[in-house]
PDB file of N, CA and C in Angstrom:
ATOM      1  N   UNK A   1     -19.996  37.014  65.576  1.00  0.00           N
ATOM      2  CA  UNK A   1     -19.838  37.389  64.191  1.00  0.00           C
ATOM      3  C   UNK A   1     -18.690  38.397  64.101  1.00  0.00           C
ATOM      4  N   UNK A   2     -17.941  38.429  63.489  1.00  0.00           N
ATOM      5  CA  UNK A   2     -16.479  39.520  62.739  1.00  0.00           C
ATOM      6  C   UNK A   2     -16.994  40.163  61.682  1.00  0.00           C
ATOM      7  N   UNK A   3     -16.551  41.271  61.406  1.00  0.00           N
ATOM      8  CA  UNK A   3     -16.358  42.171  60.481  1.00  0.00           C
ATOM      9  C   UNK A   3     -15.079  42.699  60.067  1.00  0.00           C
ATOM     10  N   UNK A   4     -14.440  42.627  58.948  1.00  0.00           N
ATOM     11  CA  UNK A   4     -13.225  42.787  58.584  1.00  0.00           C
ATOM     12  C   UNK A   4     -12.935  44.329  58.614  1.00  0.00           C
ATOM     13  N   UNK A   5     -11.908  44.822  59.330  1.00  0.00           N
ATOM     14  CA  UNK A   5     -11.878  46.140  59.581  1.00  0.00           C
ATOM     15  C   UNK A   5     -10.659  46.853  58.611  1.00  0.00           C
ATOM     16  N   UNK A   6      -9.259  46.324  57.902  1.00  0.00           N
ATOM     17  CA  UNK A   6      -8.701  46.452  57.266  1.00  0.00           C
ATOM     18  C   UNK A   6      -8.180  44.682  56.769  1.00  0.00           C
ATOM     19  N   UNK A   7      -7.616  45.754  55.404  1.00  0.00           N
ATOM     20  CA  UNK A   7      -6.956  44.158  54.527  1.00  0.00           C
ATOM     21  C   UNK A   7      -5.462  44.676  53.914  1.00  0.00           C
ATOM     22  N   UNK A   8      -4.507  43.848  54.243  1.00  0.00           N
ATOM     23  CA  UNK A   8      -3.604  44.232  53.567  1.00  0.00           C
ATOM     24  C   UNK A   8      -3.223  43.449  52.466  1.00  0.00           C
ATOM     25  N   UNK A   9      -2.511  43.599  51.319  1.00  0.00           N
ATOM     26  CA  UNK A   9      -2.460  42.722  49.833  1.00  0.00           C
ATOM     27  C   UNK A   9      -0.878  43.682  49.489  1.00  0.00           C
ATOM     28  N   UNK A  10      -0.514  43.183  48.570  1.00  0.00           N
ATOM     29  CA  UNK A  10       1.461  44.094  48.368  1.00  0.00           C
ATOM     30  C   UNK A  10       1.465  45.023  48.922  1.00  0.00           C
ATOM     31  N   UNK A  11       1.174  44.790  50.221  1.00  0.00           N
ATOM     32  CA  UNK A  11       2.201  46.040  51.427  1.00  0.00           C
ATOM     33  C   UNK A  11       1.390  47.449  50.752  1.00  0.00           C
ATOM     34  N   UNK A  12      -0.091  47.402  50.565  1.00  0.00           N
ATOM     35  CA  UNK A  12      -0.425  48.015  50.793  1.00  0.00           C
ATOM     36  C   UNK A  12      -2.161  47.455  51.479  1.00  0.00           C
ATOM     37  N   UNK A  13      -2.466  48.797  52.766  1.00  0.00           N
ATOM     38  CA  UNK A  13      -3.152  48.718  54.009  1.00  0.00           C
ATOM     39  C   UNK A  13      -4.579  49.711  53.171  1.00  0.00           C
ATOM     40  N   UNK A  14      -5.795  48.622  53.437  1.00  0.00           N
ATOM     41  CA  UNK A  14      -7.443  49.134  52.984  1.00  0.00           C
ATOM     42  C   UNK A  14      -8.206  49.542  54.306  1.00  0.00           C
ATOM     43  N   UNK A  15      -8.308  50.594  55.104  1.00  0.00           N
ATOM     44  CA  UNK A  15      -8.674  50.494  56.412  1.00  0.00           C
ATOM     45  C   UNK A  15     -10.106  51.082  55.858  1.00  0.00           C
ATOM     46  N   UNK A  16     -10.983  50.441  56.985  1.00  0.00           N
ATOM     47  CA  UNK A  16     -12.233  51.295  56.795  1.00  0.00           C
ATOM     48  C   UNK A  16     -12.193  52.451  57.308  1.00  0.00           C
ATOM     49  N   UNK A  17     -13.282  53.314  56.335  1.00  0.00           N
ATOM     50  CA  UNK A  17     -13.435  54.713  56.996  1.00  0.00           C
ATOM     51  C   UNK A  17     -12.243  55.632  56.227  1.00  0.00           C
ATOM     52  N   UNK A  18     -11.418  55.112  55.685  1.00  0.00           N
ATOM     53  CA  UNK A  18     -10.178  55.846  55.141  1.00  0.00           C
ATOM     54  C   UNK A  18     -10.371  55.587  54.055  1.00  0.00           C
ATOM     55  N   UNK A  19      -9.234  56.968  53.155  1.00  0.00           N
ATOM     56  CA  UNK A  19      -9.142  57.244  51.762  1.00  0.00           C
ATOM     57  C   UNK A  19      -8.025  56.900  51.321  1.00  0.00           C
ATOM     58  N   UNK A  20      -8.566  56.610  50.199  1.00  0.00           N
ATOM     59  CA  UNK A  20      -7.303  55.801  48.955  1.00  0.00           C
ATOM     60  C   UNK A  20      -7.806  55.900  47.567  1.00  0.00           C
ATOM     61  N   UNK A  21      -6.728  56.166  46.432  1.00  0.00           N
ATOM     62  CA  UNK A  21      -7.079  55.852  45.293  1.00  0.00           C
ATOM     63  C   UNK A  21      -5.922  55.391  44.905  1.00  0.00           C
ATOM     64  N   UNK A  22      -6.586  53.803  44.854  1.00  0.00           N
ATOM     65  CA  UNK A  22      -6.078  52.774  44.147  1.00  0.00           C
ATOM     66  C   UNK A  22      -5.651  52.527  42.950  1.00  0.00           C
ATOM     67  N   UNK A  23      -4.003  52.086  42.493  1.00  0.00           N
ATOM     68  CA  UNK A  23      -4.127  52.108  41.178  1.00  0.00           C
ATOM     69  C   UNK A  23      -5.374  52.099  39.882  1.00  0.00           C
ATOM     70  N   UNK A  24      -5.598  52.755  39.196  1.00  0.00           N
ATOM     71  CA  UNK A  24      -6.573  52.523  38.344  1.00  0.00           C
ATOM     72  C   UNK A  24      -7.726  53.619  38.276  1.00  0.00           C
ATOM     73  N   UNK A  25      -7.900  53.830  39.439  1.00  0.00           N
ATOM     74  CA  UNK A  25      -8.844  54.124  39.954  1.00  0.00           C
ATOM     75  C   UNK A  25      -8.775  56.149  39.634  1.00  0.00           C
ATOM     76  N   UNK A  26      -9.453  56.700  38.940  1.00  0.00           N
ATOM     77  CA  UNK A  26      -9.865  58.259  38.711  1.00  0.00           C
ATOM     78  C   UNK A  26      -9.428  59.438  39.904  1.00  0.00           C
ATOM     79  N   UNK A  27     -10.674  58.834  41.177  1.00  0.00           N
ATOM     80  CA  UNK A  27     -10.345  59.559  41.808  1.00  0.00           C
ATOM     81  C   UNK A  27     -10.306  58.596  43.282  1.00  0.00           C
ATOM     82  N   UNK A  28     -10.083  59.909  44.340  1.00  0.00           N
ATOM     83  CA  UNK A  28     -10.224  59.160  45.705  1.00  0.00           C
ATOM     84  C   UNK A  28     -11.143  58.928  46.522  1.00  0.00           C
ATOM     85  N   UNK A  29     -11.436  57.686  47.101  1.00  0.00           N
ATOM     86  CA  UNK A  29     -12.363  57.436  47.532  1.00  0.00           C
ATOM     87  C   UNK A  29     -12.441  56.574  49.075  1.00  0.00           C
ATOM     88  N   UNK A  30     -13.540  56.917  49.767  1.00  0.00           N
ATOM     89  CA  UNK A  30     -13.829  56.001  50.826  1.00  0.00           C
ATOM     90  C   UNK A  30     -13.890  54.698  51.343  1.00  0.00           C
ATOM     91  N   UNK A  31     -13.043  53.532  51.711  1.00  0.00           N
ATOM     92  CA  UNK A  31     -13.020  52.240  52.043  1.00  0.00           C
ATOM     93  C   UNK A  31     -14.765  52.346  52.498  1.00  0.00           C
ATOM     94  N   UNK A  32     -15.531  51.260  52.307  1.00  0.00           N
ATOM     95  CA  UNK A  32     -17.122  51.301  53.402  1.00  0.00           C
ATOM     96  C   UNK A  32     -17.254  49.801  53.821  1.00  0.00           C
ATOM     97  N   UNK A  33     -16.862  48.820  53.033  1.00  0.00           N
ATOM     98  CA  UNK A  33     -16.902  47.702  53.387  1.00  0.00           C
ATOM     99  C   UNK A  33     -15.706  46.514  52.711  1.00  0.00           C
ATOM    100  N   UNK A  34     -15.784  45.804  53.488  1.00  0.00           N
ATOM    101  CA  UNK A  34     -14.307  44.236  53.194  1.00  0.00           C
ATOM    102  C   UNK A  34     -15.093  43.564  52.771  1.00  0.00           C
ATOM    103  N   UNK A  35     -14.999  42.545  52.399  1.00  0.00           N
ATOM    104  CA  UNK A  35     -16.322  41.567  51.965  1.00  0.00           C
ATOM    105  C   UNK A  35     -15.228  40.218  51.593  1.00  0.00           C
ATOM    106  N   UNK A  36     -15.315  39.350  52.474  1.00  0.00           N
ATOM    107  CA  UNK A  36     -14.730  38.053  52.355  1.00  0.00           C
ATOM    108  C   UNK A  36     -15.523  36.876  51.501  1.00  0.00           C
ATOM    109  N   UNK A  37     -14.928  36.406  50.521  1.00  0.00           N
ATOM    110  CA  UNK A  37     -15.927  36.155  49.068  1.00  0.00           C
ATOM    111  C   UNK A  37     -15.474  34.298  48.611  1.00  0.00           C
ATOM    112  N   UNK A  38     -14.423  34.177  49.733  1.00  0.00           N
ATOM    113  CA  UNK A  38     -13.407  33.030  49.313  1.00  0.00           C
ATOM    114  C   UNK A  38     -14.594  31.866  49.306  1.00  0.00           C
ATOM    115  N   UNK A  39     -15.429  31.787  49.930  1.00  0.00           N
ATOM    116  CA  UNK A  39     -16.706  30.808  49.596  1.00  0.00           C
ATOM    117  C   UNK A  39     -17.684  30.558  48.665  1.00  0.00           C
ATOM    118  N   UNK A  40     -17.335  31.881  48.033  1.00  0.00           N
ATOM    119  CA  UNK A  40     -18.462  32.297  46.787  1.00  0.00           C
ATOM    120  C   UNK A  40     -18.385  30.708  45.847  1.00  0.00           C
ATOM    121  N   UNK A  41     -19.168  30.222  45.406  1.00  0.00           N
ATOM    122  CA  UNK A  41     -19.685  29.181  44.285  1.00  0.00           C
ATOM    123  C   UNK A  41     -18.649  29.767  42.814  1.00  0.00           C
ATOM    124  N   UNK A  42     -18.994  30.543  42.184  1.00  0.00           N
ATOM    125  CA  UNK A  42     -18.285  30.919  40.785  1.00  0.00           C
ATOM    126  C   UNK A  42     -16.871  31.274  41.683  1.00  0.00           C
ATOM    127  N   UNK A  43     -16.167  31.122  39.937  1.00  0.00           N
ATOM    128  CA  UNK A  43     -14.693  31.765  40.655  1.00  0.00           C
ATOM    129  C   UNK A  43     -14.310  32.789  40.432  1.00  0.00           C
ATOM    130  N   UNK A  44     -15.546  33.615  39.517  1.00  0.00           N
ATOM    131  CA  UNK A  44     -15.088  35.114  39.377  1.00  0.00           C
ATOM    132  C   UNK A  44     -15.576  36.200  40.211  1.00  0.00           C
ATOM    133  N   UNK A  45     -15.660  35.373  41.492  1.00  0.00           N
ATOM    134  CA  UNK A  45     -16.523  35.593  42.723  1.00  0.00           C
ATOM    135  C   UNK A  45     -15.577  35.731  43.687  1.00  0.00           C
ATOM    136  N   UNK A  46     -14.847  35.036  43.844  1.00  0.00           N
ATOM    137  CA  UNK A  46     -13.962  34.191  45.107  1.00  0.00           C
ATOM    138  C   UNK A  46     -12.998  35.518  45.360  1.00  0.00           C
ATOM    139  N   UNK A  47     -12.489  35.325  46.345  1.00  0.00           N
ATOM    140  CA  UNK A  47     -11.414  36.444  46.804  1.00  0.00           C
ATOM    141  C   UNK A  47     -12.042  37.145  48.084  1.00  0.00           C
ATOM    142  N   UNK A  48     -11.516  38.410  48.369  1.00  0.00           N
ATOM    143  CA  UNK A  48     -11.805  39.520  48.552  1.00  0.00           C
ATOM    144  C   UNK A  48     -12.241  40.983  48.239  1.00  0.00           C
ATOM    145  N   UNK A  49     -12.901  41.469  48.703  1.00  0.00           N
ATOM    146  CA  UNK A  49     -13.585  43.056  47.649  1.00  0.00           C
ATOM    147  C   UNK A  49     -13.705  44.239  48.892  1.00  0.00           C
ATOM    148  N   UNK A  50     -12.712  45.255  48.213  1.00  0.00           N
ATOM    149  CA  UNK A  50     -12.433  46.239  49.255  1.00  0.00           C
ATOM    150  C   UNK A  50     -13.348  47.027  48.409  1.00  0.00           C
ATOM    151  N   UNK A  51     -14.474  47.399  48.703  1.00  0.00           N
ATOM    152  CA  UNK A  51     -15.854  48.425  48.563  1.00  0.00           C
ATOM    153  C   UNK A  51     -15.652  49.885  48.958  1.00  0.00           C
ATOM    154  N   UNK A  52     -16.014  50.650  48.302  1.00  0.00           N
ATOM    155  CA  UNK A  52     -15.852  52.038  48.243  1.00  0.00           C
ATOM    156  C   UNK A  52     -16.633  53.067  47.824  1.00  0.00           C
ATOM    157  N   UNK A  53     -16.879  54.089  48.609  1.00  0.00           N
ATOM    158  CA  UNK A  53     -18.592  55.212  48.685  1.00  0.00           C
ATOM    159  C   UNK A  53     -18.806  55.663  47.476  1.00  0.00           C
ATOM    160  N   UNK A  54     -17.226  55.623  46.047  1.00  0.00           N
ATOM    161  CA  UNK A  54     -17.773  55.917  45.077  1.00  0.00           C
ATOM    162  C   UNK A  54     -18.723  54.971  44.414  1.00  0.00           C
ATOM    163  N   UNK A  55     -19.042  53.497  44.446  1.00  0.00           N
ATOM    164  CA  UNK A  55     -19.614  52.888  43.982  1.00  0.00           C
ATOM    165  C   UNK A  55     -18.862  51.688  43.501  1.00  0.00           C
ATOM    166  N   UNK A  56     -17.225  52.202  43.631  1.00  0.00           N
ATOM    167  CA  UNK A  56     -16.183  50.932  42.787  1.00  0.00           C
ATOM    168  C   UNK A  56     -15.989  50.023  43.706  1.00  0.00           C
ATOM    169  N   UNK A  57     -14.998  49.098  43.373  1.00  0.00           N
ATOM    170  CA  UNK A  57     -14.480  48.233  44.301  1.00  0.00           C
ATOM    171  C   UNK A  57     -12.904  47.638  43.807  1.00  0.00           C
ATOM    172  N   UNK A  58     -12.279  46.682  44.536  1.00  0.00           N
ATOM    173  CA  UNK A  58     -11.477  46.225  44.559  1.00  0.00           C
ATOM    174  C   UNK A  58     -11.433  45.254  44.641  1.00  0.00           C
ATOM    175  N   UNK A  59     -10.981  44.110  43.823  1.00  0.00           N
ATOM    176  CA  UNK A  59     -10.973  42.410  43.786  1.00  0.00           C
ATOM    177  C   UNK A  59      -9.755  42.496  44.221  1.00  0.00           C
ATOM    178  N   UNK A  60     -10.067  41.770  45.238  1.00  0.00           N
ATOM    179  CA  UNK A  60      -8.243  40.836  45.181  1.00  0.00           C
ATOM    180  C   UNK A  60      -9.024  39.050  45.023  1.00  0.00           C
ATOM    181  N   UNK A  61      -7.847  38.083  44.488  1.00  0.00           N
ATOM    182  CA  UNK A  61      -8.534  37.357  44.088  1.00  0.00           C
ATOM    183  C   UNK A  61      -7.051  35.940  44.983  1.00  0.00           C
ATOM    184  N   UNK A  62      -6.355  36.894  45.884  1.00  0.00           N
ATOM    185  CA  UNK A  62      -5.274  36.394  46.641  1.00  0.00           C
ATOM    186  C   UNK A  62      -5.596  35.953  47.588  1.00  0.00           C
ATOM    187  N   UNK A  63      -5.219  34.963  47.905  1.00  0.00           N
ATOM    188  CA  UNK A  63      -5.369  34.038  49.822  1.00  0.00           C
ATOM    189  C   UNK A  63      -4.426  34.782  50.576  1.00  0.00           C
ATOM    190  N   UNK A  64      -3.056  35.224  49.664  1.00  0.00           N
ATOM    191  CA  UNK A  64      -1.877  35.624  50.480  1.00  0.00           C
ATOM    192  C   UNK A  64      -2.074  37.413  50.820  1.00  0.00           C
ATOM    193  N   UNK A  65      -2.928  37.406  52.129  1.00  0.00           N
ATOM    194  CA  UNK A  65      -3.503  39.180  53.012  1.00  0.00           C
ATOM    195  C   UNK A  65      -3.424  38.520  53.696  1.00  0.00           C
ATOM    196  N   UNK A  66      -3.468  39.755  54.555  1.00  0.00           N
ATOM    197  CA  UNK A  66      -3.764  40.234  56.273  1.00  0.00           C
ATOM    198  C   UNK A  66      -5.000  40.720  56.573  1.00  0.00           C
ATOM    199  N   UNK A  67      -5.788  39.883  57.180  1.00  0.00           N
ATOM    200  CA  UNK A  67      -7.347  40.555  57.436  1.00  0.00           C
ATOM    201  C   UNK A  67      -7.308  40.904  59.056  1.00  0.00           C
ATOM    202  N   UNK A  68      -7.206  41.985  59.675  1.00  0.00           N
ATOM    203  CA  UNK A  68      -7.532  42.296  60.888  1.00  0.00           C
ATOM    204  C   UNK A  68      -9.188  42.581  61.000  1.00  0.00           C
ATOM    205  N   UNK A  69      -9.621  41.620  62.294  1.00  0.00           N
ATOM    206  CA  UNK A  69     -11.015  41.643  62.004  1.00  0.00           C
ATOM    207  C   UNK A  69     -11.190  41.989  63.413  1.00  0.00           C
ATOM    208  N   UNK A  70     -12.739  42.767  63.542  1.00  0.00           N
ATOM    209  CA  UNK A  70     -13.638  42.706  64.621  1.00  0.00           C
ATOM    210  C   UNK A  70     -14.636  42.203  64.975  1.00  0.00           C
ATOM    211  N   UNK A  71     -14.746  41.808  66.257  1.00  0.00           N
ATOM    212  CA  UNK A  71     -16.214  41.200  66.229  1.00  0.00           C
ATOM    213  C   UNK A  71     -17.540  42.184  66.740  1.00  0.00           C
ATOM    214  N   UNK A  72     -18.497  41.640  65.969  1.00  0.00           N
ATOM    215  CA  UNK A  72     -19.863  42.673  65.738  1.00  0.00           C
ATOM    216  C   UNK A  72     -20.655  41.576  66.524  1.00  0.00           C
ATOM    217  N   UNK A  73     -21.547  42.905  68.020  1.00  0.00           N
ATOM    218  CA  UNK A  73     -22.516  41.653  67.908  1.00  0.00           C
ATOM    219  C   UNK A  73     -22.335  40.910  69.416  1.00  0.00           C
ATOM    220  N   UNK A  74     -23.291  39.717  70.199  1.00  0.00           N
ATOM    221  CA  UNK A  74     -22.786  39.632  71.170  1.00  0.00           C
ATOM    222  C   UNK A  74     -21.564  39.469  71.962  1.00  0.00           C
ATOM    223  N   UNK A  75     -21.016  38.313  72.874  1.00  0.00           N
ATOM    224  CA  UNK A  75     -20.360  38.469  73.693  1.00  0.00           C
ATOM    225  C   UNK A  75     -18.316  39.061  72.990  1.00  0.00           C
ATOM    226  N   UNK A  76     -18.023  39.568  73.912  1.00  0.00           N
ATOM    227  CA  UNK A  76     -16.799  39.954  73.127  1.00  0.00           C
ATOM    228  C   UNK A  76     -15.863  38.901  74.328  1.00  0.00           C
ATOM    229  N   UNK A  77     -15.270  38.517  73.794  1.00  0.00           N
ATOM    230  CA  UNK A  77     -14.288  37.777  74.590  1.00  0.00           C
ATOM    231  C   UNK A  77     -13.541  36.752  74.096  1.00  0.00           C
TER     232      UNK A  77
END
């Protein structure tokens, strides 16, 4: 199993564990989870969602990122 550890979208980098405030967005806040969504059934679903400790999130709704992923979980190799 993988877990997406950063995402990049217009040359700009979502790492977990790190702070950003994203256009729009009030204040700054904690990356906590990636969430790969491109399978989702609805299409106001689909994409990607960079999750954050304030409670917000981030749609990207683009195929065209960079997902550097890890794997969680047994064998690593």
């Amino acid at each position: 199993m993988f877990k997406a550890k950063s995402i990049i979208f217009n040359s700009e980098t979502y790492m977990l564990g790190q702070k950003y405030k994203p256009q729009g967005f009030t204040k700054t806040a904690t990356v906590t989870n990636i969430v790969d969504n491109r399978n989702a059934y609805s299409h106001n679903e689909g994409g990607f969602e960079v999750r954050f400790d304030s409670g917000d999130f981030l749609r990207i709704y683009s195929n065209d990122v960079v997902i550097h992923w890890e794997q969680t979980g047994g064998e690593k190799g």
